[in-house]
C-alpha atoms as a PDB file:
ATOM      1  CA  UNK A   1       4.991 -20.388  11.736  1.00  0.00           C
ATOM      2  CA  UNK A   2       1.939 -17.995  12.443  1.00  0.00           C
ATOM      3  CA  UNK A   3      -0.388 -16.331  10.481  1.00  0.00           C
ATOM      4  CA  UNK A   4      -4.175 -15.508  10.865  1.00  0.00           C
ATOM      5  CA  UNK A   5      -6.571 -17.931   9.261  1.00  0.00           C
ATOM      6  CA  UNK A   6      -8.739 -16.427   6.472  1.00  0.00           C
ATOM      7  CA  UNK A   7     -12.024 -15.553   7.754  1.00  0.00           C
ATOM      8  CA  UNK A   8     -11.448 -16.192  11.239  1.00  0.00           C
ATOM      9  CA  UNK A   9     -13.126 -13.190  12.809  1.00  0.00           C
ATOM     10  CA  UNK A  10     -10.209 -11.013  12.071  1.00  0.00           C
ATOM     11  CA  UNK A  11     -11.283  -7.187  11.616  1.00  0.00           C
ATOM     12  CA  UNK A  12     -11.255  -5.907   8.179  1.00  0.00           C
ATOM     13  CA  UNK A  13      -9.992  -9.186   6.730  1.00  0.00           C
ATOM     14  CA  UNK A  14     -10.818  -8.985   3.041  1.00  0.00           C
ATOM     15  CA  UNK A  15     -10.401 -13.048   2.505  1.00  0.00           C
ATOM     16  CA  UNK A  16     -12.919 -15.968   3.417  1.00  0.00           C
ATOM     17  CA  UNK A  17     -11.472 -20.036   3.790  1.00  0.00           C
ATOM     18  CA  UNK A  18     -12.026 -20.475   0.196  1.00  0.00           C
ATOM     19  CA  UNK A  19     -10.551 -17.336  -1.074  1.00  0.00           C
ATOM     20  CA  UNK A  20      -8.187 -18.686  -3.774  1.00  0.00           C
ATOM     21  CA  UNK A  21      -4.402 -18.295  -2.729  1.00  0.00           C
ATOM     22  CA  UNK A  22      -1.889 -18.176  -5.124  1.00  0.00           C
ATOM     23  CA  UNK A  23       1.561 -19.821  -5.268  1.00  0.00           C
ATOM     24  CA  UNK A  24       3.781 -18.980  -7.785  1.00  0.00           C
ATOM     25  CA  UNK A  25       4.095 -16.189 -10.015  1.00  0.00           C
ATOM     26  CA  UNK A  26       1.872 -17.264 -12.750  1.00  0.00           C
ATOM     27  CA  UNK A  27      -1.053 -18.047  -9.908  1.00  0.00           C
ATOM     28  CA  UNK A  28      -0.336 -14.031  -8.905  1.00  0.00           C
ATOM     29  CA  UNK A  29      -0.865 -13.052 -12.856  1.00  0.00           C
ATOM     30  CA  UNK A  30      -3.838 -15.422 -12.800  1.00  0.00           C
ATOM     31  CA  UNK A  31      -6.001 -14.684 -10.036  1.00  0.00           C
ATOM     32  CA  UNK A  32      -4.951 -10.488 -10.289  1.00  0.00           C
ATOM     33  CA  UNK A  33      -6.352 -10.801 -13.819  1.00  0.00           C
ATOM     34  CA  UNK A  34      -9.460 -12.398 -13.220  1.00  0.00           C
ATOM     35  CA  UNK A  35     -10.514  -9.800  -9.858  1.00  0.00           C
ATOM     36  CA  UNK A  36     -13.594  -7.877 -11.573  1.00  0.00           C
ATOM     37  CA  UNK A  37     -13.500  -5.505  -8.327  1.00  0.00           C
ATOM     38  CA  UNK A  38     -10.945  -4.027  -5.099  1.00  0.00           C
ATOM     39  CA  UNK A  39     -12.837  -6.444  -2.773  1.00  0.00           C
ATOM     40  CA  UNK A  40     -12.011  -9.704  -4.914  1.00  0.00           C
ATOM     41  CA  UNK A  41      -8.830  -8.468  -5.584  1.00  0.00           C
ATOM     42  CA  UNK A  42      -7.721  -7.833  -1.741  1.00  0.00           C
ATOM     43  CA  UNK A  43      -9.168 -10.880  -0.802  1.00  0.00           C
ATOM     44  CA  UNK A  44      -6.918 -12.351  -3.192  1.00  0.00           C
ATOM     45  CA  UNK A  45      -3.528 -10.328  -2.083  1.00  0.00           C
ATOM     46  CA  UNK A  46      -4.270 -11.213   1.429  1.00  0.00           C
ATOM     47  CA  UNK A  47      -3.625 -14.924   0.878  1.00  0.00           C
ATOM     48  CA  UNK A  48      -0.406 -14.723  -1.445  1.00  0.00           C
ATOM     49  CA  UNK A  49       1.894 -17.366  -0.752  1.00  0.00           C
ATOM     50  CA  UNK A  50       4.003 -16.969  -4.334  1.00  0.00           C
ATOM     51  CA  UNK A  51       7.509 -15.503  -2.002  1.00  0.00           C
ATOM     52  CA  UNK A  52       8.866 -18.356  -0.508  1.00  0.00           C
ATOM     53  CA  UNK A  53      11.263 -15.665   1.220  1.00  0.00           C
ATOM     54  CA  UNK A  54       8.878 -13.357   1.860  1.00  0.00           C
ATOM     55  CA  UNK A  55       6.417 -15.984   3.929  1.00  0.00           C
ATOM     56  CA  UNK A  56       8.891 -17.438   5.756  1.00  0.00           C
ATOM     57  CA  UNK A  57       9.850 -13.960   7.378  1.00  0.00           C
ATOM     58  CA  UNK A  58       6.246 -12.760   7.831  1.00  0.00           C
ATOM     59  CA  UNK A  59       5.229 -15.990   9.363  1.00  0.00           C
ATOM     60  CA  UNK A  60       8.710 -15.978  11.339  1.00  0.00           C
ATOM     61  CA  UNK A  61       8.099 -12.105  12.554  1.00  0.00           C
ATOM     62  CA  UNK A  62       4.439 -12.916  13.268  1.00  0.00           C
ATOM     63  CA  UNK A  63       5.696 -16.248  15.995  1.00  0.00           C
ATOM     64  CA  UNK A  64       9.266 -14.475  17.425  1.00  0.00           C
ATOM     65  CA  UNK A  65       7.044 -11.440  17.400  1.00  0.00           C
ATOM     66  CA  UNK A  66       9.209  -7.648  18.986  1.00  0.00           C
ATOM     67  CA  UNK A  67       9.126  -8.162  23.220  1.00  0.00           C
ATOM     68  CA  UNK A  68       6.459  -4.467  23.065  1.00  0.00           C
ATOM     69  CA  UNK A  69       3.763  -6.847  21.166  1.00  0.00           C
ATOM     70  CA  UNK A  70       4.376  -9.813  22.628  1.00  0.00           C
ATOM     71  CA  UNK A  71       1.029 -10.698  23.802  1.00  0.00           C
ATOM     72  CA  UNK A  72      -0.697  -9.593  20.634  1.00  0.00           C
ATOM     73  CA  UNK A  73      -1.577 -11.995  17.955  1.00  0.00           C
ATOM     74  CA  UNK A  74       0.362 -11.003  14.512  1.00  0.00           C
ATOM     75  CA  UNK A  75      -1.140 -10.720  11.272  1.00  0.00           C
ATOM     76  CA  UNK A  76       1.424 -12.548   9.747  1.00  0.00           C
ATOM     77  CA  UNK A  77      -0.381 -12.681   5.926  1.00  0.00           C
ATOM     78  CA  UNK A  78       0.033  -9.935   2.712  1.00  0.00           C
ATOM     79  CA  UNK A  79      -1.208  -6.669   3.540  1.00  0.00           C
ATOM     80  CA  UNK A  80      -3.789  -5.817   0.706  1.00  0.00           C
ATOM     81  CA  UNK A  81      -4.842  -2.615  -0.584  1.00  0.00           C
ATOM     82  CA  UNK A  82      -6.810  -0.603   2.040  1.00  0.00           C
ATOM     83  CA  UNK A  83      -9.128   2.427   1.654  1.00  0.00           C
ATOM     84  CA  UNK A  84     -12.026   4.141  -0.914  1.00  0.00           C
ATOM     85  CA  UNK A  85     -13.160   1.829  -4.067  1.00  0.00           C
ATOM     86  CA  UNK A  86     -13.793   4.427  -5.717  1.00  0.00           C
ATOM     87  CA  UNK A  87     -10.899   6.772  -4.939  1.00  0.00           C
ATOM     88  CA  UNK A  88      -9.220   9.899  -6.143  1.00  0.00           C
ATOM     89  CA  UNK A  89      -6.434   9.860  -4.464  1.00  0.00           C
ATOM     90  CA  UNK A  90      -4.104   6.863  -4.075  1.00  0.00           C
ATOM     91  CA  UNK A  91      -0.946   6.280  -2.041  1.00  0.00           C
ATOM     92  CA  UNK A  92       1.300   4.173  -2.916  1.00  0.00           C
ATOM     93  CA  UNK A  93       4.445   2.710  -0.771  1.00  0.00           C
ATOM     94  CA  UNK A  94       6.959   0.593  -1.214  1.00  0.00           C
ATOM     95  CA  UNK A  95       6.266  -2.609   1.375  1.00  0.00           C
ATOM     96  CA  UNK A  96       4.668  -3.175   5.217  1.00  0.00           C
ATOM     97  CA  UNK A  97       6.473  -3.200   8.305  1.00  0.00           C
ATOM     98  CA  UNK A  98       7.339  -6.713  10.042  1.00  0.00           C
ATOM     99  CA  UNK A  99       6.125  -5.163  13.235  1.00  0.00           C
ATOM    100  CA  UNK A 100       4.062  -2.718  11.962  1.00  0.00           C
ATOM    101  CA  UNK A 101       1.349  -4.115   9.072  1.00  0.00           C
ATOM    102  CA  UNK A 102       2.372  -7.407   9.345  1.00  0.00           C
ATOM    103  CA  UNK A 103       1.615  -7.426  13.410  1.00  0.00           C
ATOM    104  CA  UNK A 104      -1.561  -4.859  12.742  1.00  0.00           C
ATOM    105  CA  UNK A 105      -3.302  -6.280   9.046  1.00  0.00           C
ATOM    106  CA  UNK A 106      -3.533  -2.984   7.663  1.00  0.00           C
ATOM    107  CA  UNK A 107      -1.482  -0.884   5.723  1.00  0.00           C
ATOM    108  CA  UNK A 108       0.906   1.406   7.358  1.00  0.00           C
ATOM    109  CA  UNK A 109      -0.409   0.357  10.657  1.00  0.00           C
ATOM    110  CA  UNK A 110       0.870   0.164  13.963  1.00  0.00           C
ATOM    111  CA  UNK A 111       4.181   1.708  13.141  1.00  0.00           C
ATOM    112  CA  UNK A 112       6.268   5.395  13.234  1.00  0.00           C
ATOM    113  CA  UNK A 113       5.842   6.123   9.764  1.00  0.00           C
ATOM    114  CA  UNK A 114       2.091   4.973   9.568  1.00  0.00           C
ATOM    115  CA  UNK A 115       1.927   7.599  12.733  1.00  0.00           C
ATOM    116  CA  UNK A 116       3.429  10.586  10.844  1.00  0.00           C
ATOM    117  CA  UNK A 117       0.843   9.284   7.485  1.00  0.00           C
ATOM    118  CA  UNK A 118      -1.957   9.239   9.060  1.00  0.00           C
ATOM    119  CA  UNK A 119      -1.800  12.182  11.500  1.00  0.00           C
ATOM    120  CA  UNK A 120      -0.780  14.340   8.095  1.00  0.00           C
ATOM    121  CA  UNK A 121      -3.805  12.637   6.020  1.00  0.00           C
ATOM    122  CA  UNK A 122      -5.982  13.765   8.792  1.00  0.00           C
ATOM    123  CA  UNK A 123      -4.673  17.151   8.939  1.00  0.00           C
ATOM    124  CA  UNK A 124      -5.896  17.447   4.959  1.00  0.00           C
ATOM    125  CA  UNK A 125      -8.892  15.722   5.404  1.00  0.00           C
ATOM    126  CA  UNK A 126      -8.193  12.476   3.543  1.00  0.00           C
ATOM    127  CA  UNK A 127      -8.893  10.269   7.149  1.00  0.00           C
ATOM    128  CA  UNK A 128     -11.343  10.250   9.543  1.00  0.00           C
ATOM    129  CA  UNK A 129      -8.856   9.634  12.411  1.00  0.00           C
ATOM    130  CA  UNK A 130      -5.540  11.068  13.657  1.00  0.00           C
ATOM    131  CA  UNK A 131      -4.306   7.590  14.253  1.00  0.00           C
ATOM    132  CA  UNK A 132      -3.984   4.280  13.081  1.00  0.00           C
ATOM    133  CA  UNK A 133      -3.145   1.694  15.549  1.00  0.00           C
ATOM    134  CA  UNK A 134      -5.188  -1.431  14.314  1.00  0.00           C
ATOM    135  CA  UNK A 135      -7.679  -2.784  11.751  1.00  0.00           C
ATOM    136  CA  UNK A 136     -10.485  -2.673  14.303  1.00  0.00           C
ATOM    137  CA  UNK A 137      -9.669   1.030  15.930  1.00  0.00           C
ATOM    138  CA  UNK A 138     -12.757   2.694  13.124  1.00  0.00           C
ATOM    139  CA  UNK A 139      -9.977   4.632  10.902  1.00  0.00           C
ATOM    140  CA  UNK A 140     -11.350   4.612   7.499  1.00  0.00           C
ATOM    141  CA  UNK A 141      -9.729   6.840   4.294  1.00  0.00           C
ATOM    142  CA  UNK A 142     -11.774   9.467   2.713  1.00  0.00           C
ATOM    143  CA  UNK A 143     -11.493   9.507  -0.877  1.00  0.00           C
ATOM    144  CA  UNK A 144      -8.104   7.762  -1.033  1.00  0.00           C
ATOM    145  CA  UNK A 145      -6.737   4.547  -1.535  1.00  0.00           C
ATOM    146  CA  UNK A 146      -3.730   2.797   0.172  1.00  0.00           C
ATOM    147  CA  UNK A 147      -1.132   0.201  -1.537  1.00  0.00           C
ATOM    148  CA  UNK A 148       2.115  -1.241  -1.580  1.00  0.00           C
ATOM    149  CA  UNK A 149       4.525  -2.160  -4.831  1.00  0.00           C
ATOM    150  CA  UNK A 150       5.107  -5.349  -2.429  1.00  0.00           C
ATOM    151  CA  UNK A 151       2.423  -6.912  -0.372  1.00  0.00           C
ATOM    152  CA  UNK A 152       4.685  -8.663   2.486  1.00  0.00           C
ATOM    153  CA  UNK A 153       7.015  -7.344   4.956  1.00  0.00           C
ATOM    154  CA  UNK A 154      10.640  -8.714   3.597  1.00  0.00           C
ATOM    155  CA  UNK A 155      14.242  -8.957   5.501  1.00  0.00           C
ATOM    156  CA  UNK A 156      15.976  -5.801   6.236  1.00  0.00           C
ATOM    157  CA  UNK A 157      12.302  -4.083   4.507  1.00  0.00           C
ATOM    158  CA  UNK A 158      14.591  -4.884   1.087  1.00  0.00           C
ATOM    159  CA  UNK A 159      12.715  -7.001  -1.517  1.00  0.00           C
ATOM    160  CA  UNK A 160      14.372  -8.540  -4.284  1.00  0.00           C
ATOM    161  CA  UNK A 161      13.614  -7.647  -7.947  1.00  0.00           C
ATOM    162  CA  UNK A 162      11.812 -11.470  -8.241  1.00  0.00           C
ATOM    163  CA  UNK A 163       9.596 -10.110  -5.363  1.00  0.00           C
ATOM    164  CA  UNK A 164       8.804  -6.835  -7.146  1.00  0.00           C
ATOM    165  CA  UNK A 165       7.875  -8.693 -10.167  1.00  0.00           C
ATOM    166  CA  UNK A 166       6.064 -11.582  -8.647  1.00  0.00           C
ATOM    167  CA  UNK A 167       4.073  -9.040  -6.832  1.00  0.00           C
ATOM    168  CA  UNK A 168       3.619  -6.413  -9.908  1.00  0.00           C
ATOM    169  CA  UNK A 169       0.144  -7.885 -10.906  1.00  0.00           C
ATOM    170  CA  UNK A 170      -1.191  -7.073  -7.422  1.00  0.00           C
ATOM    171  CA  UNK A 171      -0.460  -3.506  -7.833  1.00  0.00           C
ATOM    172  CA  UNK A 172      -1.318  -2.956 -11.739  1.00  0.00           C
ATOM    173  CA  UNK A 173      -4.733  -4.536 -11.635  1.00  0.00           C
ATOM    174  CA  UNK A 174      -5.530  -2.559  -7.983  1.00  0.00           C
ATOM    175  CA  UNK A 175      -4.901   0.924 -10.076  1.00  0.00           C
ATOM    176  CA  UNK A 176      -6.410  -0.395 -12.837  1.00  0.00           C
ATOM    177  CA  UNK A 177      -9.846  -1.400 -10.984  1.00  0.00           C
ATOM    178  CA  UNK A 178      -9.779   1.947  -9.488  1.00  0.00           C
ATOM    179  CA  UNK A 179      -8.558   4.183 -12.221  1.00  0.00           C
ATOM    180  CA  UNK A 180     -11.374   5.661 -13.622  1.00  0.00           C
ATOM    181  CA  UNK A 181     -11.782   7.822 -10.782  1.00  0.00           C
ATOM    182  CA  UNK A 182      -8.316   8.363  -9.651  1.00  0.00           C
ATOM    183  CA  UNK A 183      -7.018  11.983 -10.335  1.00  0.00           C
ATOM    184  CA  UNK A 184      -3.922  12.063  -8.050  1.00  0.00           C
ATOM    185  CA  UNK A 185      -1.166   9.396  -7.341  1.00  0.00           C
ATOM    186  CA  UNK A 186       1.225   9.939  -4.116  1.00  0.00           C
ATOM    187  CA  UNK A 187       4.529   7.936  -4.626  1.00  0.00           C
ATOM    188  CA  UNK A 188       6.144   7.285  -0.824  1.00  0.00           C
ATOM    189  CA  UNK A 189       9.711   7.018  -1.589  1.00  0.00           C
ATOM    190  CA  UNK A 190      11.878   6.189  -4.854  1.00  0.00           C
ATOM    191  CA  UNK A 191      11.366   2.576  -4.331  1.00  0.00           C
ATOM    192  CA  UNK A 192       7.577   3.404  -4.663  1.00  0.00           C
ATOM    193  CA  UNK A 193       8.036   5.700  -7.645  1.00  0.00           C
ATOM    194  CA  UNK A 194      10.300   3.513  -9.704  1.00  0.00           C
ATOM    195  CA  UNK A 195       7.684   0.532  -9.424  1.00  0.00           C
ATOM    196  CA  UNK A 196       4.102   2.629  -9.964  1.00  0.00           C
ATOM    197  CA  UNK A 197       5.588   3.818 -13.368  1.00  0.00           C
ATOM    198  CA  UNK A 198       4.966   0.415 -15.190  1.00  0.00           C
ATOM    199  CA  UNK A 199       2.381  -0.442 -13.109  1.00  0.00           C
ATOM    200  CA  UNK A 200       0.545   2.604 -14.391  1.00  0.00           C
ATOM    201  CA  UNK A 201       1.555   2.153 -17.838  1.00  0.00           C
ATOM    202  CA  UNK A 202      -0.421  -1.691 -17.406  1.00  0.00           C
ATOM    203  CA  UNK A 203      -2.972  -0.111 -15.831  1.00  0.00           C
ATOM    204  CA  UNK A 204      -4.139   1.504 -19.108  1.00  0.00           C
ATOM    205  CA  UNK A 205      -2.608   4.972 -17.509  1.00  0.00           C
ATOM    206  CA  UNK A 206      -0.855   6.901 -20.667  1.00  0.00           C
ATOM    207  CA  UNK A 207       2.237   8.405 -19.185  1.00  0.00           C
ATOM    208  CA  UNK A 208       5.634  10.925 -20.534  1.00  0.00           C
ATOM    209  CA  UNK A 209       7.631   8.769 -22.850  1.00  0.00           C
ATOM    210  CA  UNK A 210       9.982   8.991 -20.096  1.00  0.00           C
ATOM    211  CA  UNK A 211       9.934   9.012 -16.100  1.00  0.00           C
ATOM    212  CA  UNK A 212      10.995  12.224 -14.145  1.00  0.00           C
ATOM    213  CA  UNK A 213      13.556  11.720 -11.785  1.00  0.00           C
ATOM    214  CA  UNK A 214      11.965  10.974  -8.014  1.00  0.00           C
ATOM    215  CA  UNK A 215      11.487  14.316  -5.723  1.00  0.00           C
ATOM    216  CA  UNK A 216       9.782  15.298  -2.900  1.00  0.00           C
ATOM    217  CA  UNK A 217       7.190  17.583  -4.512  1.00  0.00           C
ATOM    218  CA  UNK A 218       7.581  16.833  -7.941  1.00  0.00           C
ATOM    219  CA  UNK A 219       4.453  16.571 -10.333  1.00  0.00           C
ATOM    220  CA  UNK A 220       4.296  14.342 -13.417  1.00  0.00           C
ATOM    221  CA  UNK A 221       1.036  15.204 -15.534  1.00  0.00           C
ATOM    222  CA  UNK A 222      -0.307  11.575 -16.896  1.00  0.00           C
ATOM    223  CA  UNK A 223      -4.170  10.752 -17.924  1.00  0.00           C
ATOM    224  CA  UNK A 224      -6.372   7.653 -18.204  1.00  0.00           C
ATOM    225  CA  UNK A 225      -8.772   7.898 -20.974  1.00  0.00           C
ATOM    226  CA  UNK A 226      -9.232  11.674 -21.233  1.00  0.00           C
ATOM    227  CA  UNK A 227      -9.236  12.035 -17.603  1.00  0.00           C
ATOM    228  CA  UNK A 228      -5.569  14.299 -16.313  1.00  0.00           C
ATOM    229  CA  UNK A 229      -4.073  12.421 -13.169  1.00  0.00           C
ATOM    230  CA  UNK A 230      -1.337  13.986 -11.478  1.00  0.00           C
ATOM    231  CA  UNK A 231       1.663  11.696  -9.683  1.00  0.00           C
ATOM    232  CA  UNK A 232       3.389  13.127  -6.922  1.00  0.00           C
ATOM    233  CA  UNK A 233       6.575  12.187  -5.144  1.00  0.00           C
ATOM    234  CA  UNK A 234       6.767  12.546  -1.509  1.00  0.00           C
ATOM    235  CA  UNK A 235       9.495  11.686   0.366  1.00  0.00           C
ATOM    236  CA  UNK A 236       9.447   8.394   2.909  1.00  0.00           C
ATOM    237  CA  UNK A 237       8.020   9.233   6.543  1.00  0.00           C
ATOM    238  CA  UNK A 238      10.496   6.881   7.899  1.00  0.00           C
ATOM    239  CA  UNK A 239      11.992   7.066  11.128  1.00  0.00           C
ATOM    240  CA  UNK A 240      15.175   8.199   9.453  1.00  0.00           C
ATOM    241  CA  UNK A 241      13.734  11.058   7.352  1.00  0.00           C
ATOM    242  CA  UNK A 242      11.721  12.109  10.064  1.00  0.00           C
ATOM    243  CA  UNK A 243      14.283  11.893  12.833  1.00  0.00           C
ATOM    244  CA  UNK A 244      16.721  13.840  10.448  1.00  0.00           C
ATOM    245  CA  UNK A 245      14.381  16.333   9.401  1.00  0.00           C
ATOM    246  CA  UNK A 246      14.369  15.545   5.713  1.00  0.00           C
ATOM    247  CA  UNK A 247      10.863  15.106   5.843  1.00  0.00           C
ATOM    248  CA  UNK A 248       8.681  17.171   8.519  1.00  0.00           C
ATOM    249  CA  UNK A 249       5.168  17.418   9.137  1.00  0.00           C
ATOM    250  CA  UNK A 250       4.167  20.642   7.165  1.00  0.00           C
ATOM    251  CA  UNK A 251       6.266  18.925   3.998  1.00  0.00           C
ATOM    252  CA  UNK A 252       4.029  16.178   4.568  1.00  0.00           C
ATOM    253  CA  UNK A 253       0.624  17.918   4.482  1.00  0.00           C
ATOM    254  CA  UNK A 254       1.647  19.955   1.461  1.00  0.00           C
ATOM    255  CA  UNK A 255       1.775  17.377  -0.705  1.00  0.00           C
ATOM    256  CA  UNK A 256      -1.583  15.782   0.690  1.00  0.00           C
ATOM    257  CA  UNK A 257      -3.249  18.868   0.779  1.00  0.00           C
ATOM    258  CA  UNK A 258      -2.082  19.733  -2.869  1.00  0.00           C
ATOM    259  CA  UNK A 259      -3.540  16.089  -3.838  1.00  0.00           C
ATOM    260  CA  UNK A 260      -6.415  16.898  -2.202  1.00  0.00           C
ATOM    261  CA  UNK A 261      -7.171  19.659  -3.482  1.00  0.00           C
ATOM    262  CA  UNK A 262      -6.082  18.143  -7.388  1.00  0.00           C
ATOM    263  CA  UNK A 263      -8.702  15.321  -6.674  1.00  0.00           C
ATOM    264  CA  UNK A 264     -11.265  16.783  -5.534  1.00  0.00           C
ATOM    265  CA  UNK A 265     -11.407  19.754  -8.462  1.00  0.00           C
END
């Protein structure tokens, strides 16, 4: 099994040898609870070995590796949050790629749908860079965040409901370290909208006594403290939506240009 030592030279790698890693569940509460900022907190993520599942296939991926990447070196590790600590926009997704994130080390990486992201982000001024091939290429996020409900690429990019829970600490204490400058949330995909709701709510976030039903587009008014924060659905830029035409380019950059523009007022 393969995966890239903690502070081994690694660009962008958040963790050092001694970074604490959890194992279980109760580690994940643990160590989420006690990260006082993003950069203990991703170090943190970036060493998760609670999944027994979920590190057997990113470790598995990372050594079998696709025949294209063969002669790269694969992450292989969780993919932590990525971006601004002191954001106004975040982005939230459901899970990395096994070939994409978990080959590159950074968030919607090195795959189709991290091509259509970023290239749209760009467009609307949220990233430096048109692309994003790998954690050493100088993209960097401007004034946004990026995270995933689950930190690890899993089978058939399906994780169970264990894995969403076992990883659930990861996500609430990431929005709640950067909430008091967050105005906008982007939900990528159902999956993603269904698990930032109580996440949120943990988060200190006061939302509708109910959650809206997912929609490209749609807008759910929510606040932290006295502060209004919008979340925003956006459909997936999968290869399926994308090669269907259920999401295109232009729908793409109207959502991130209307969070821009909310986060930046």
């Amino acid at each position: 099994m393969s995966f890239v030592p903690p502070g081994s030279g690694w660009p962008g790698d958040p963790a050092a040898p001694d970074t604490p890693v959890a194992q279980n569940a109760r580690e994940v509460a643990k160590l989420a609870a006690e990260s006082r900022t993003p950069a203990d907190l991703t170090a943190r993520q970036s060493v998760c070995r609670a999944c027994p599942r979920l590190v057997e296939w990113r470790e598995e991926v990372a050594d079998v590796k696709r025949r294209a990447f063969a002669d790269e070196t694969y992450w292989g590790r969780p993919i932590a949050g990525w971006g601004d600590e002191d954001p106004h926009t975040l982005i939230v997704g459901l899970a990395p790629a096994a070939h994409g994130g978990n080959r590159t080390g950074r968030i919607f990486t090195g795959d189709r749908s991290g091509d259509w992201l970023f290239a749209s982000l760009y467009r609307t001024g949220l990233a430096a860079q048109e692309t994003s091939v790998h954690a050493g290429d100088g993209q960097r996020l401007i004034g946004a965040r990026m995270m995933a409900a689950v930190r690890c690429a899993p089978p058939a990019n399906k994780p169970t409901p264990e894995e969403r829970d076992t990883c659930f600490p990861w996500l609430a204490r990431e929005l709640a370290l950067v909430a008091g400058t967050t105005r906008v949330i982007v939900a990528l995909g159902g999956f993603a909208w269904q698990a930032v709701w109580p996440a949120l709510r943990a988060a200190g976030f006061t939302l509708p006594p109910r959650r809206p039903p997912f929609g490209h587009g749609v807008e759910v008014p929510v606040s932290y403290g006295a502060a209004p924060v919008t979340l925003i659905g956006c459909y997936h830029p999968s290869q399926q939506n994308t090669f269907t035409g259920r999401v295109t380019a232009d729908m793409l950059d109207a959502v991130f240009a209307r969070a821009s523009a909310l986060g930046t007022l």
